[in-house]
PDB file of N, CA and C in Angstrom:
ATOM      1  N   UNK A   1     128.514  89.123 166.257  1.00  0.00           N
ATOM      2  CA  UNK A   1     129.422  88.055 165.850  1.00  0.00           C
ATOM      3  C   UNK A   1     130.095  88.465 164.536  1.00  0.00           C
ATOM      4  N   UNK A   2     131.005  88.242 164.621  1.00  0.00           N
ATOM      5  CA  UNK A   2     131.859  88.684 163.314  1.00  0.00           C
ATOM      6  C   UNK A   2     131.919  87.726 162.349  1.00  0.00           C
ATOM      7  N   UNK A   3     132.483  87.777 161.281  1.00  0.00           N
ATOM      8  CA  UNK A   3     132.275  86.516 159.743  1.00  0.00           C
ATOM      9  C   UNK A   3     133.422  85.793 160.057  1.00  0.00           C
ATOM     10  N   UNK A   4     134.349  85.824 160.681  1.00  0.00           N
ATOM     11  CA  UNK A   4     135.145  84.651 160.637  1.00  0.00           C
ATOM     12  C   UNK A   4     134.959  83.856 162.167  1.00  0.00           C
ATOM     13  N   UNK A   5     134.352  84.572 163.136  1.00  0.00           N
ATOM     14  CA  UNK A   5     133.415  83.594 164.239  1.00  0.00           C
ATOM     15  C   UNK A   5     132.255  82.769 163.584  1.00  0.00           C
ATOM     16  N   UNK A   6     131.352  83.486 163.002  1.00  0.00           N
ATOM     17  CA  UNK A   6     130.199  82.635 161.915  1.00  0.00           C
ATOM     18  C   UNK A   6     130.903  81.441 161.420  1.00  0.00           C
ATOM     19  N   UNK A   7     132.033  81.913 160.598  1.00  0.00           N
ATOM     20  CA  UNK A   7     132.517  80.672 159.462  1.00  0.00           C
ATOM     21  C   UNK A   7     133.216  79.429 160.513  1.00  0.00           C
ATOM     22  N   UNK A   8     134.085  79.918 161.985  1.00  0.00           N
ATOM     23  CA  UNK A   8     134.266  79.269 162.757  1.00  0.00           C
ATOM     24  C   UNK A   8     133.270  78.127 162.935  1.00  0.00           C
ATOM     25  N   UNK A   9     131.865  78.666 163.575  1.00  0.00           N
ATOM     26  CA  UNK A   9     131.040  77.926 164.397  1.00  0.00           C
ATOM     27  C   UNK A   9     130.223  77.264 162.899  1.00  0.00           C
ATOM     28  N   UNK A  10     130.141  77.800 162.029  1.00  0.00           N
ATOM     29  CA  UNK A  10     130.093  77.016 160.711  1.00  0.00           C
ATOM     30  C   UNK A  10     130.575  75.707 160.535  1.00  0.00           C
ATOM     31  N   UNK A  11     131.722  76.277 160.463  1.00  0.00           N
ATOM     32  CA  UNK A  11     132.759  74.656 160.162  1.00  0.00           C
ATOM     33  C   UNK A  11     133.112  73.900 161.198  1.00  0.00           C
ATOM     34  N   UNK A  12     132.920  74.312 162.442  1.00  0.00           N
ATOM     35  CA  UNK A  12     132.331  72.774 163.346  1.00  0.00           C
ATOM     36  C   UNK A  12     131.023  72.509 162.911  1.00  0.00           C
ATOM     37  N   UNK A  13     130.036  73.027 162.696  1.00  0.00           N
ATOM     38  CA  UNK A  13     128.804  72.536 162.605  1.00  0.00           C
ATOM     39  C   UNK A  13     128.809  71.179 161.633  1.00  0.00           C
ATOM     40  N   UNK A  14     129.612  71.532 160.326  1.00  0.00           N
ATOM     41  CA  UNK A  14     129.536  71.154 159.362  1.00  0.00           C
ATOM     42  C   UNK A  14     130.586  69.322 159.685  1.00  0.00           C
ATOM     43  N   UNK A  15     131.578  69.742 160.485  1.00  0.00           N
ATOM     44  CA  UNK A  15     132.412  68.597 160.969  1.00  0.00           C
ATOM     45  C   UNK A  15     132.094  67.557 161.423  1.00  0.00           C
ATOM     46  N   UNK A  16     130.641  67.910 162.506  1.00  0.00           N
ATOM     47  CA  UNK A  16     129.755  67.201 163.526  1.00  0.00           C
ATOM     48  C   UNK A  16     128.868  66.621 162.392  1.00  0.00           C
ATOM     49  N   UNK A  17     128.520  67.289 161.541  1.00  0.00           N
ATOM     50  CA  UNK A  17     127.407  66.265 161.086  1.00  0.00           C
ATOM     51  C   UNK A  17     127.668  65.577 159.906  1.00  0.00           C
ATOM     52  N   UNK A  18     129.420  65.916 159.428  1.00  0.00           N
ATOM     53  CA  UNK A  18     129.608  64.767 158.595  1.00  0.00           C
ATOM     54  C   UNK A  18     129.910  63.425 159.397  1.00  0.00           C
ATOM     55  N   UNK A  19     131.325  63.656 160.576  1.00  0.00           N
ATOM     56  CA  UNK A  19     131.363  62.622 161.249  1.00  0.00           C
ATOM     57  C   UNK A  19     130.505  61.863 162.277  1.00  0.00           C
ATOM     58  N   UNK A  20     129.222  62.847 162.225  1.00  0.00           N
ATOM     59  CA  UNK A  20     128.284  61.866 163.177  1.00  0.00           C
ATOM     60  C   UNK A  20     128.613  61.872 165.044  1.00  0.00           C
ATOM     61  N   UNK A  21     129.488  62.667 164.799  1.00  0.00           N
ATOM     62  CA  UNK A  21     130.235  62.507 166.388  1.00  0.00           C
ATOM     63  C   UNK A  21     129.910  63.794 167.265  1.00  0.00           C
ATOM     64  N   UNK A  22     129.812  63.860 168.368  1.00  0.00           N
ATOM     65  CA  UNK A  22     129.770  64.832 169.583  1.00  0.00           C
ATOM     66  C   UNK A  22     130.683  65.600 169.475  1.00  0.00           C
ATOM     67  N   UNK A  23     130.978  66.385 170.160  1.00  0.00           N
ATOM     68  CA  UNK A  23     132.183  67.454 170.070  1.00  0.00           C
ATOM     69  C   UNK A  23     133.107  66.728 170.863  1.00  0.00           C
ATOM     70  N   UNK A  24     132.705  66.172 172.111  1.00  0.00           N
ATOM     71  CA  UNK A  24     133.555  65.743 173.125  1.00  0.00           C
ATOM     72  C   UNK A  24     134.648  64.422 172.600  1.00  0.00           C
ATOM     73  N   UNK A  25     133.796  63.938 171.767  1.00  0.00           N
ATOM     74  CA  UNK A  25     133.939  62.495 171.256  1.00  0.00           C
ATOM     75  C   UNK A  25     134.997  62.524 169.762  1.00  0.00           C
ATOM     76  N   UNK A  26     135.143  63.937 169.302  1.00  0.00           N
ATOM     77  CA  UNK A  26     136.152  64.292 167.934  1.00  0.00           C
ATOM     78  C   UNK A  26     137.462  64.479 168.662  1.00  0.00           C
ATOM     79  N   UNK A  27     138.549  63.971 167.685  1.00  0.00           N
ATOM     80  CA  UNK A  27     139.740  64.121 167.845  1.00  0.00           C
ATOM     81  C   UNK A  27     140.084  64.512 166.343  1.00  0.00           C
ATOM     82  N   UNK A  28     140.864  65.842 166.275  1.00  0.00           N
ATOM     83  CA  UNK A  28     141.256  66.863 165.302  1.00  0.00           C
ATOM     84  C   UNK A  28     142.804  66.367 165.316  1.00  0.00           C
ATOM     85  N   UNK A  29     143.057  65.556 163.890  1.00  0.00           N
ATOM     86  CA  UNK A  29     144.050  65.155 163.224  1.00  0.00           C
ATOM     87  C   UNK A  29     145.344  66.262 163.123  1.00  0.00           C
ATOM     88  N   UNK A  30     144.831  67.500 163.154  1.00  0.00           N
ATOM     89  CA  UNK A  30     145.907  68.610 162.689  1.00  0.00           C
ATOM     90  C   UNK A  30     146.128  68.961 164.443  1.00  0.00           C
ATOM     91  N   UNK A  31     145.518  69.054 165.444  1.00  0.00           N
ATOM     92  CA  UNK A  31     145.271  69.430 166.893  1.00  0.00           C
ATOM     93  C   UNK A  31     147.019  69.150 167.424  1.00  0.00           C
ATOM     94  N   UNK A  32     147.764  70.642 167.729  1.00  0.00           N
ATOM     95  CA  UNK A  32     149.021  70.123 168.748  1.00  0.00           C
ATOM     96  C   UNK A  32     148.279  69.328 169.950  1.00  0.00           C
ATOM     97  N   UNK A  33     147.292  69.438 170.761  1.00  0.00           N
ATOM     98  CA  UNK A  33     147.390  69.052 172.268  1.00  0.00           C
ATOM     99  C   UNK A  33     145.944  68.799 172.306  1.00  0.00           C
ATOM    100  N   UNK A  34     145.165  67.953 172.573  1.00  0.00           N
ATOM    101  CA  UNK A  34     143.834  67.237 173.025  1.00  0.00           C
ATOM    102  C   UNK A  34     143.459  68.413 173.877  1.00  0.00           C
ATOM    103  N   UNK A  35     143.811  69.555 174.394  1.00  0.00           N
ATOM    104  CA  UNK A  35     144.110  70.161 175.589  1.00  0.00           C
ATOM    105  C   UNK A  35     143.885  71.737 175.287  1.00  0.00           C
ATOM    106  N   UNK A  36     144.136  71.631 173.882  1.00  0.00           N
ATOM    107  CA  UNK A  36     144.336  73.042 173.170  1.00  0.00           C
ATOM    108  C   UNK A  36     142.962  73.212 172.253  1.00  0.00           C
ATOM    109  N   UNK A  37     141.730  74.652 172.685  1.00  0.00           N
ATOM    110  CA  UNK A  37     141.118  74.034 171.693  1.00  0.00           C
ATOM    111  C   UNK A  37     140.898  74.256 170.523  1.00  0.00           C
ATOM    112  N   UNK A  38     140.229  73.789 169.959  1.00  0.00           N
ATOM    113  CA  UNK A  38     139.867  73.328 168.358  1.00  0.00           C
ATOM    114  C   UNK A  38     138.606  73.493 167.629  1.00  0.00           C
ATOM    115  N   UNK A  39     138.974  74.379 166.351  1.00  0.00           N
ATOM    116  CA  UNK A  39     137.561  74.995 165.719  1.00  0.00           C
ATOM    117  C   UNK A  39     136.708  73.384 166.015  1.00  0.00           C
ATOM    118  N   UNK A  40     136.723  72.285 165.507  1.00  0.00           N
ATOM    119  CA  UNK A  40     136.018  72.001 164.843  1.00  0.00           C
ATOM    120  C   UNK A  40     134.981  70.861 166.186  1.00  0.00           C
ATOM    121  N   UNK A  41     135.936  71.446 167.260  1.00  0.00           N
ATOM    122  CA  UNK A  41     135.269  71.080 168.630  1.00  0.00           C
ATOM    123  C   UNK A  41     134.543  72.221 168.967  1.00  0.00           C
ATOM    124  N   UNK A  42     135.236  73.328 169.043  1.00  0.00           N
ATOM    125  CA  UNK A  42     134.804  74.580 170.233  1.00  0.00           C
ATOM    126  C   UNK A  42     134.437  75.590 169.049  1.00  0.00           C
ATOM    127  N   UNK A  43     134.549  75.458 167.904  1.00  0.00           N
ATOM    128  CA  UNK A  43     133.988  76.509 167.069  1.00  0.00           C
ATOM    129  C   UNK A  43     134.654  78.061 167.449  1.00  0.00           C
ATOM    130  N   UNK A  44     133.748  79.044 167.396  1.00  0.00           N
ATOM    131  CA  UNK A  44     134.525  80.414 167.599  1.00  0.00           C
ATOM    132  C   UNK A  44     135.225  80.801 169.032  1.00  0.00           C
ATOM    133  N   UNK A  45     135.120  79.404 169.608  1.00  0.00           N
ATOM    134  CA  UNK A  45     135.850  79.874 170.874  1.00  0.00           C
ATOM    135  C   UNK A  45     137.468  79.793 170.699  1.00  0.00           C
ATOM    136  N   UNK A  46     137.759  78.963 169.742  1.00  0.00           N
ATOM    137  CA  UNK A  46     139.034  78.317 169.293  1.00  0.00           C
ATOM    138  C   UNK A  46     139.441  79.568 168.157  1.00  0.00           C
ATOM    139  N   UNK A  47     139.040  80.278 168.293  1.00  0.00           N
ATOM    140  CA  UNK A  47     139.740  81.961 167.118  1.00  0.00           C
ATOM    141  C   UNK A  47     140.744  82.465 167.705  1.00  0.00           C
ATOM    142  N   UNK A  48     141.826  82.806 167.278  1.00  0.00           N
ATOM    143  CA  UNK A  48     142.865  83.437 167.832  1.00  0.00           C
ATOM    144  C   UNK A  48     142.508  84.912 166.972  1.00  0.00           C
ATOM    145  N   UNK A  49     143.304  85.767 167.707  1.00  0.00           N
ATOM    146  CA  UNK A  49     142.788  87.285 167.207  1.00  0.00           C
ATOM    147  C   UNK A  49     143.481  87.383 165.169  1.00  0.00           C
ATOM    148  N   UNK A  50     144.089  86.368 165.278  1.00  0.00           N
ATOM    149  CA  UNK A  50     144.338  86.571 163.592  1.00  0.00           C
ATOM    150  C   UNK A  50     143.697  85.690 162.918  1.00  0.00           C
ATOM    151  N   UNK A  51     142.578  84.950 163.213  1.00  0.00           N
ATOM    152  CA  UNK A  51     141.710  84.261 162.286  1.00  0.00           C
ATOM    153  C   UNK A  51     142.061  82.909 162.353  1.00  0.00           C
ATOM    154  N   UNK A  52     142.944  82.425 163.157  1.00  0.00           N
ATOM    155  CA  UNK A  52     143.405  80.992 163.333  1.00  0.00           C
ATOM    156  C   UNK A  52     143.117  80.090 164.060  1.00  0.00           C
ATOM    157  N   UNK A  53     143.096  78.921 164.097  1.00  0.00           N
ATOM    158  CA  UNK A  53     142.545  78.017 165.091  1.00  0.00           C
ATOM    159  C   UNK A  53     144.068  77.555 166.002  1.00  0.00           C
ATOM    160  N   UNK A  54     143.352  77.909 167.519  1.00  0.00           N
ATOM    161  CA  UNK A  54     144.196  78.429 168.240  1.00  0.00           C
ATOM    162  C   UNK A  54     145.119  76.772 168.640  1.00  0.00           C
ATOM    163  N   UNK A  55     144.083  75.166 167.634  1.00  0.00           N
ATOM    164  CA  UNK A  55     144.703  74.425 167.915  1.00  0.00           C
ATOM    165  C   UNK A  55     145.887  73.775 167.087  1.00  0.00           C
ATOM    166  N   UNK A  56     145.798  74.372 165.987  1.00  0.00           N
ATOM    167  CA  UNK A  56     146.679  74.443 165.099  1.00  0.00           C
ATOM    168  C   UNK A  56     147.166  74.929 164.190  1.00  0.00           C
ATOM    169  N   UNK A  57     146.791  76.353 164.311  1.00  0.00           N
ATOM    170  CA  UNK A  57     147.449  77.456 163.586  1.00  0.00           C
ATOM    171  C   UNK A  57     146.799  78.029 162.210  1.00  0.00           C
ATOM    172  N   UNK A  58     145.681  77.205 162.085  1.00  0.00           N
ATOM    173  CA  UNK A  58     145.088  77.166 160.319  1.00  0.00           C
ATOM    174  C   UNK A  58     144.255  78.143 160.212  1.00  0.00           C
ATOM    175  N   UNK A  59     144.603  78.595 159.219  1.00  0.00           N
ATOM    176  CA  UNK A  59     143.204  79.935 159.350  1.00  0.00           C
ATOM    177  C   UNK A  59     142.412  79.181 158.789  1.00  0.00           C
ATOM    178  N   UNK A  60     140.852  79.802 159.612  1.00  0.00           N
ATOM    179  CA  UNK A  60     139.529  79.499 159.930  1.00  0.00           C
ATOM    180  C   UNK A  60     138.825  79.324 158.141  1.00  0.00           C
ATOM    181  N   UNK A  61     139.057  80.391 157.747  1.00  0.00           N
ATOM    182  CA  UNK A  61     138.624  79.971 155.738  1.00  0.00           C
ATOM    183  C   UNK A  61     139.377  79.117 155.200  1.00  0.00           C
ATOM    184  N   UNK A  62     140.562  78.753 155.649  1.00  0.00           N
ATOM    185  CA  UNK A  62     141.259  77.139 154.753  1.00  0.00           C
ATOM    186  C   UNK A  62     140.879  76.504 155.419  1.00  0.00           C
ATOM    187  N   UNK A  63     140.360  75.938 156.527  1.00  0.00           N
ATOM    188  CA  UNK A  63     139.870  75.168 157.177  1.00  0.00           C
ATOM    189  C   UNK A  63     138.164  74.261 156.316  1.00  0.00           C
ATOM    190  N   UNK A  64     137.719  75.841 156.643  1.00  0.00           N
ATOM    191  CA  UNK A  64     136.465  75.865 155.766  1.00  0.00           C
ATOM    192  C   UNK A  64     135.888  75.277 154.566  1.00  0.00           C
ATOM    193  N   UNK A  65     136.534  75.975 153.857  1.00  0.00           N
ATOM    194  CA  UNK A  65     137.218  75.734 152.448  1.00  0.00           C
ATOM    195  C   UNK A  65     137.523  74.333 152.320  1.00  0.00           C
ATOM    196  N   UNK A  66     138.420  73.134 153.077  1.00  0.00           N
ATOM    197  CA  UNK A  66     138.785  72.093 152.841  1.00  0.00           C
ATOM    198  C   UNK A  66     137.647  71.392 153.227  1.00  0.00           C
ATOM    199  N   UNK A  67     136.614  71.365 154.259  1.00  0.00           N
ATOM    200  CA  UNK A  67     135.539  71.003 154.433  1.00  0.00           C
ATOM    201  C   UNK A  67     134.827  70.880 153.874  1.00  0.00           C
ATOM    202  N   UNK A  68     134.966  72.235 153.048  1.00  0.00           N
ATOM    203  CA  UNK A  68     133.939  71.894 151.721  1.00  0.00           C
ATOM    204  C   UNK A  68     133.752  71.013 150.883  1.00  0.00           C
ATOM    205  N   UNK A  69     135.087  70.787 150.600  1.00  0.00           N
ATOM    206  CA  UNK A  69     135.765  69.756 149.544  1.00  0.00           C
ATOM    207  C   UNK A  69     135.372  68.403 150.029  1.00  0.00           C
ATOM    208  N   UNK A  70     134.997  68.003 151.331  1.00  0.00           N
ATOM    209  CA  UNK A  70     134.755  66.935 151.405  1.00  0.00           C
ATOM    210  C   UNK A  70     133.149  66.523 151.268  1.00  0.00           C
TER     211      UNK A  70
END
């Protein structure tokens, strides 16, 4: 697994257990399409080959990073 799959499946981890919610059951505010997926649902499955979340374009460490902050 590579460090920005880690930090991926990281920062869903971290998403799920602030909001208390299932994966199935999150809806991602930044998300183009319910349809498209999303780190903070699908974790490193949602990596595009440049480090981005394939549901809305954000790379995976600003993502992170803002998570933190909360």
């Amino acid at each position: 697994m590579t460090d920005i799959n880690k930090a991926a499946d990281d920062y869903r981890a971290a998403v799920l257990k602030r909001t208390g919610l299932k994966a199935s059951e999150l809806v991602c505010p930044r998300e183009k399409s319910e349809m498209t997926p999303c780190l903070a649902r699908d974790g490193s499955l949602a990596v595009t080959e440049r480090g981005h979340c394939a549901g809305c374009d954000q790379h995976v460490n600003y993502l992170a990073k803002k998570e933190g902050q909360k």
